[in-house]
C-alpha atoms as a PDB file:
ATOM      1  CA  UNK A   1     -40.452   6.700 -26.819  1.00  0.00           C
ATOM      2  CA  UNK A   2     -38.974  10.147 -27.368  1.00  0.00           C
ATOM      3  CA  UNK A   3     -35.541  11.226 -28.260  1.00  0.00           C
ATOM      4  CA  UNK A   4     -33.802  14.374 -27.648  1.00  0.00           C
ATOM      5  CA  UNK A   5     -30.522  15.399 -29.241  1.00  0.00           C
ATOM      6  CA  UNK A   6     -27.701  14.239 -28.531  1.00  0.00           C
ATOM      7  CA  UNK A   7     -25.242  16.030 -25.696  1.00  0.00           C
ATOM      8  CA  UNK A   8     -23.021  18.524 -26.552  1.00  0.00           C
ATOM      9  CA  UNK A   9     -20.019  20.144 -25.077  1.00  0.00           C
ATOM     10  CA  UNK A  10     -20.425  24.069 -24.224  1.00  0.00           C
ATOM     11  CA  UNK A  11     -17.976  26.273 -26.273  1.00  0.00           C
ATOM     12  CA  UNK A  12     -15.585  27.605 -24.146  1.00  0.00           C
ATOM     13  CA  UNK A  13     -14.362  31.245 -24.607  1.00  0.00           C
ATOM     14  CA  UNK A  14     -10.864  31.915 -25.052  1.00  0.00           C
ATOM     15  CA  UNK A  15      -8.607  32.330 -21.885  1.00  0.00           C
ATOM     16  CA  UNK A  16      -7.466  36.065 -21.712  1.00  0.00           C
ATOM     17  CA  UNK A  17      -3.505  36.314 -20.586  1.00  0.00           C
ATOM     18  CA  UNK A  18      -4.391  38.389 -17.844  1.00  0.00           C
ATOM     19  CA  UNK A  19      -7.193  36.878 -16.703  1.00  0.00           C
ATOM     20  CA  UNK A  20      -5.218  33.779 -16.540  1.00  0.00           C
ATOM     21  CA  UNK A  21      -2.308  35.241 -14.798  1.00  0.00           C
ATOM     22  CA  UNK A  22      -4.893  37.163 -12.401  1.00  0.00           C
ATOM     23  CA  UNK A  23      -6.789  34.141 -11.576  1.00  0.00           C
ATOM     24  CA  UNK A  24      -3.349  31.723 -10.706  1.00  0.00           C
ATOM     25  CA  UNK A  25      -2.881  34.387  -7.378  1.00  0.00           C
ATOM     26  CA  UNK A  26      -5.750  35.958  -5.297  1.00  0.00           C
ATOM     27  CA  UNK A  27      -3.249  37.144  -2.427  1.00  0.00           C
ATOM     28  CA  UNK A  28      -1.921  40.037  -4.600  1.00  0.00           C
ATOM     29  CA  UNK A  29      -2.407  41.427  -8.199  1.00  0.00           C
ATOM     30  CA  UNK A  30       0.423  40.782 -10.534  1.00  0.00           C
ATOM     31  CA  UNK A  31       2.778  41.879 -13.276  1.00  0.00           C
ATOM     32  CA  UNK A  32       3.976  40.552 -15.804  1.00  0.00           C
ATOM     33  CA  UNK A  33       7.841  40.816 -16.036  1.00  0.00           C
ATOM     34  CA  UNK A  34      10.313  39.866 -19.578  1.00  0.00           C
ATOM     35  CA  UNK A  35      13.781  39.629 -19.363  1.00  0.00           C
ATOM     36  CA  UNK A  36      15.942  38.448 -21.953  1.00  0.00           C
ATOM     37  CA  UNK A  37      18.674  36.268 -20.447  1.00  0.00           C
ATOM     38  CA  UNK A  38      21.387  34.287 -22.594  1.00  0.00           C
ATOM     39  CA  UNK A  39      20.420  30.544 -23.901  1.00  0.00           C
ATOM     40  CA  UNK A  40      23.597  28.907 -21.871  1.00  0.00           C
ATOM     41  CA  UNK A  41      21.775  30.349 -18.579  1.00  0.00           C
ATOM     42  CA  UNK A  42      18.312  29.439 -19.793  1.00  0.00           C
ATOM     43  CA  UNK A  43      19.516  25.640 -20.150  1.00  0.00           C
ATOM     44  CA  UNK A  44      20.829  25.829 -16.728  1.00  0.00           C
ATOM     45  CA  UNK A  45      18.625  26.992 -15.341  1.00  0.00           C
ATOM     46  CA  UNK A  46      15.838  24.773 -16.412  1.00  0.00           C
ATOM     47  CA  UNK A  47      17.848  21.583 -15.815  1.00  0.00           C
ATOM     48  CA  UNK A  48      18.333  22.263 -12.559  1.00  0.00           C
ATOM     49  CA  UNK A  49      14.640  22.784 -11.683  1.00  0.00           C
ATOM     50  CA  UNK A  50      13.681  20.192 -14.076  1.00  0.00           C
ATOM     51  CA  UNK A  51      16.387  17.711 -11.575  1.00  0.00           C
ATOM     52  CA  UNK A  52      14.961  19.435  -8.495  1.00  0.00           C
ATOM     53  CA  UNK A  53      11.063  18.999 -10.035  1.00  0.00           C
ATOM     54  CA  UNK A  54      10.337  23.041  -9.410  1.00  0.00           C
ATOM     55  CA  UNK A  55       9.101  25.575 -11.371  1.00  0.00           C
ATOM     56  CA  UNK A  56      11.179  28.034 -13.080  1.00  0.00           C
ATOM     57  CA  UNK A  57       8.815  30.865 -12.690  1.00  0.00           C
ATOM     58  CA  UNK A  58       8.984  30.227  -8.650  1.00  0.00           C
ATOM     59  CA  UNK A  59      12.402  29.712  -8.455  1.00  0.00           C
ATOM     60  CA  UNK A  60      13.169  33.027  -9.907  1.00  0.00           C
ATOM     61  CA  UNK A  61      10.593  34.332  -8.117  1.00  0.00           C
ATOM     62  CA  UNK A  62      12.403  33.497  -4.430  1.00  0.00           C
ATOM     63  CA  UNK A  63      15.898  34.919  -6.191  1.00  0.00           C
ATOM     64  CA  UNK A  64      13.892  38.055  -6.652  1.00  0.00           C
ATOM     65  CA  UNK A  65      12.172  38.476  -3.400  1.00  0.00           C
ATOM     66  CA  UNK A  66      15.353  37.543  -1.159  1.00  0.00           C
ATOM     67  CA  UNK A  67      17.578  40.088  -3.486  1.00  0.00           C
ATOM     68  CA  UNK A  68      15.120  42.442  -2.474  1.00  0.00           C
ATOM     69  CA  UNK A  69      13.487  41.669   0.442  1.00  0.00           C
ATOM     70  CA  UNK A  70      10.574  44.059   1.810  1.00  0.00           C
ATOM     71  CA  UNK A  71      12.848  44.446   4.944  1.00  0.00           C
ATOM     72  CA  UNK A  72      14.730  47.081   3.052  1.00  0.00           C
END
């Protein structure tokens, strides 16, 4: 009876931002976008999405694209 060693789990390269970022979208590239905003707003904001079960980054994405809307 023969033996052959034991299974092992493939390293896995580390996740580039970009690539990341790139790969979460395939309609259109992407940018990524920092704003500093104060802590009070921060909170609020993220305990209303947090009671509504959204994402943050989504919700301030439709706040963006209705403020400026590609009708304009």
């Amino acid at each position: 009876m023969e033996f052959g060693t034991s299974p092992r789990k493939e390293k896995s390269q580390p996740l580039n931002p970009d690539t990341w970022v790139n790969s979460r979208s395939k309609k259109e590239e992407l940018k990524r976008f920092t704003v500093d905003i104060p802590k009070s707003l921060h909170t609020r904001m993220k305990t209303a999405c947090a009671s509504k079960g959204v994402n943050m980054r989504d919700e301030v994405l439709k706040v963006l694209e209705k403020h400026f809307s590609a009708n304009e």
